[in-house]
Protein backbone atom coordinates (compact mmCIF):
# COMPACT_ATOMS: atom_id res chain seq x y z
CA UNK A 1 8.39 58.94 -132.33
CA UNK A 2 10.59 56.34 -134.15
CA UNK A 3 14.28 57.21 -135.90
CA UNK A 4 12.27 57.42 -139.02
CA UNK A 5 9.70 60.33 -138.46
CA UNK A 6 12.44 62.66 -137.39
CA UNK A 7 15.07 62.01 -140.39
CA UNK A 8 14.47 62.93 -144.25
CA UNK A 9 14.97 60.34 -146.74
CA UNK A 10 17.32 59.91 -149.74
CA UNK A 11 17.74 56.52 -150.67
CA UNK A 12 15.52 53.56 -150.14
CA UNK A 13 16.53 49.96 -151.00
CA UNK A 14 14.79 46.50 -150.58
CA UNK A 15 14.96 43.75 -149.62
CA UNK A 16 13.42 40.49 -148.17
CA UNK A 17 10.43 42.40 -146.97
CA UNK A 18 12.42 44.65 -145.28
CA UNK A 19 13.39 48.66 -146.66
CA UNK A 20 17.01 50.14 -146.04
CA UNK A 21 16.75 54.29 -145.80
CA UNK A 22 19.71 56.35 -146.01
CA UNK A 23 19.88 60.07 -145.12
CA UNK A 24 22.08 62.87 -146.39
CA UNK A 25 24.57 61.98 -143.79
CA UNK A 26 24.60 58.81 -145.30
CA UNK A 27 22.98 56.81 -141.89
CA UNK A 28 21.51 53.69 -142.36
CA UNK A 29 18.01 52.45 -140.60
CA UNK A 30 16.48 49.75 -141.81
CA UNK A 31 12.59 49.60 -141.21
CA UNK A 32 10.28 46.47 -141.16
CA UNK A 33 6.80 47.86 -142.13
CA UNK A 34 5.39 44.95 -141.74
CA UNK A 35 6.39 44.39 -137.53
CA UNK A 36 6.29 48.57 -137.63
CA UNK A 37 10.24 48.41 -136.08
CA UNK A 38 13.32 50.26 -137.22
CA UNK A 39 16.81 49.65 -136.30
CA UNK A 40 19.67 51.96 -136.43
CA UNK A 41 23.01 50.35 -137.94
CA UNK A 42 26.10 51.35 -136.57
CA UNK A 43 27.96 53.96 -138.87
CA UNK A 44 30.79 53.04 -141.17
CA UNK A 45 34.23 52.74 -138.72
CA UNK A 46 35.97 53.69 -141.55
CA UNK A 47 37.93 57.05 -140.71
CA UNK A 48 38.79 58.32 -143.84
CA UNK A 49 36.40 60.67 -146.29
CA UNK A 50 35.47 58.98 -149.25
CA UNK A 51 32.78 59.94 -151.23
CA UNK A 52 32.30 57.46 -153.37
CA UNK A 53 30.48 54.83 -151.32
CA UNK A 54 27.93 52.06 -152.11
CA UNK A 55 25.06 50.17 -149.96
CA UNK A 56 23.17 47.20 -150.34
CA UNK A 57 20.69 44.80 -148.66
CA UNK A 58 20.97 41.38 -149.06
CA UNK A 59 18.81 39.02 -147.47
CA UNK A 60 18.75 35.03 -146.96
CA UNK A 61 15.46 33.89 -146.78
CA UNK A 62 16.22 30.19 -146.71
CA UNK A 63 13.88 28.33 -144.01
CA UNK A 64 16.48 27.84 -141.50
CA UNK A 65 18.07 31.07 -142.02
CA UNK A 66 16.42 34.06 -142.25
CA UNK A 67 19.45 36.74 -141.66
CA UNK A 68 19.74 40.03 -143.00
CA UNK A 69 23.19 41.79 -144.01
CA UNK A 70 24.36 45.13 -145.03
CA UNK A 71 27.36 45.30 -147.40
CA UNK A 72 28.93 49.02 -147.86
CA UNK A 73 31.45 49.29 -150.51
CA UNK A 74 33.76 52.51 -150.21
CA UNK A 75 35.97 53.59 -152.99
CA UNK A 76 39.22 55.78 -152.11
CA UNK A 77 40.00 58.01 -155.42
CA UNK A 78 43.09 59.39 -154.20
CA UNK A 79 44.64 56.04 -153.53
CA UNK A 80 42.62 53.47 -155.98
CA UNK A 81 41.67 51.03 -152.63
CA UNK A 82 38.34 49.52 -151.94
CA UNK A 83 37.04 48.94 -148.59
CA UNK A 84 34.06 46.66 -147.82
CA UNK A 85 32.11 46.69 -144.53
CA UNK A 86 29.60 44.04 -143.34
CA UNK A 87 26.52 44.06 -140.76
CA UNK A 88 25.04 40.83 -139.59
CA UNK A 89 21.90 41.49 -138.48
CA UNK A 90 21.97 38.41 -136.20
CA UNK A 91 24.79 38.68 -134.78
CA UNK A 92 25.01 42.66 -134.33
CA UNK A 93 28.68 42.48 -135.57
CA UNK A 94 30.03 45.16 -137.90
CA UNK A 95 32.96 43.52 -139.66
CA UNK A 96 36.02 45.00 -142.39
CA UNK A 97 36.45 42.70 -145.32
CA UNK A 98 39.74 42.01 -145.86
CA UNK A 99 39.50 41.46 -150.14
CA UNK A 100 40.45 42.96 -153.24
CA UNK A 101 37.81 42.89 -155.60
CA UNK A 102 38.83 41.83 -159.58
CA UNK A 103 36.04 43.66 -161.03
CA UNK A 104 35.10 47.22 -161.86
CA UNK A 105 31.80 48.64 -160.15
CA UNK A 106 30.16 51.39 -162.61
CA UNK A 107 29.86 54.19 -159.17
CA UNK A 108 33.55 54.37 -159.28
């Protein structure tokens, strides 16, 4: 029985063939229909509660390339910060952004 069967759904996102599902607990798996494989990504290592929070799936598909990433935005209200998180698929590496963004993202 894969991670999927035994976890109920909230959010699905796409990308490069591949589908990014989120649960209430806000746990990512990212499933590959097509090979029939999931993989569970690490949670956030952030320690804080925020619950304003953002994910997305971006994929490079260029020949030579072919890597998936997961970028997870996370908006403190009390103190206006932003952190930003980053999975490399190929690598395994879960990585804190170290940037201030100079734009405004509607969730917040």
């Amino acid at each position: 029985m894969s991670k999927l069967d035994q976890t109920i759904i909230d959010q699905v996102f796409h990308s490069g063939g591949l589908l990014l599902c989120v649960d209430g607990n806000s746990n990512l798996v990212v499933w590959n229909p097509y090979l029939g494989k999931t993989r569970c990504i690490p949670p956030a290592r952030l320690r804080v509660v925020i619950s304003d929070y953002m994910t997305c799936l971006v994929s490079d598909t260029t020949k030579n390339n072919r890597n998936h990433k997961i970028l997870r935005f996370f908006y403190d209200k009390d103190h206006p910060i932003f952190y930003f998180e980053l999975f490399d698929f190929k690598t395994s590496s879960l990585r804190f952004l170290d940037i201030e963004p100079d734009f405004d993202l509607d969730f917040c």
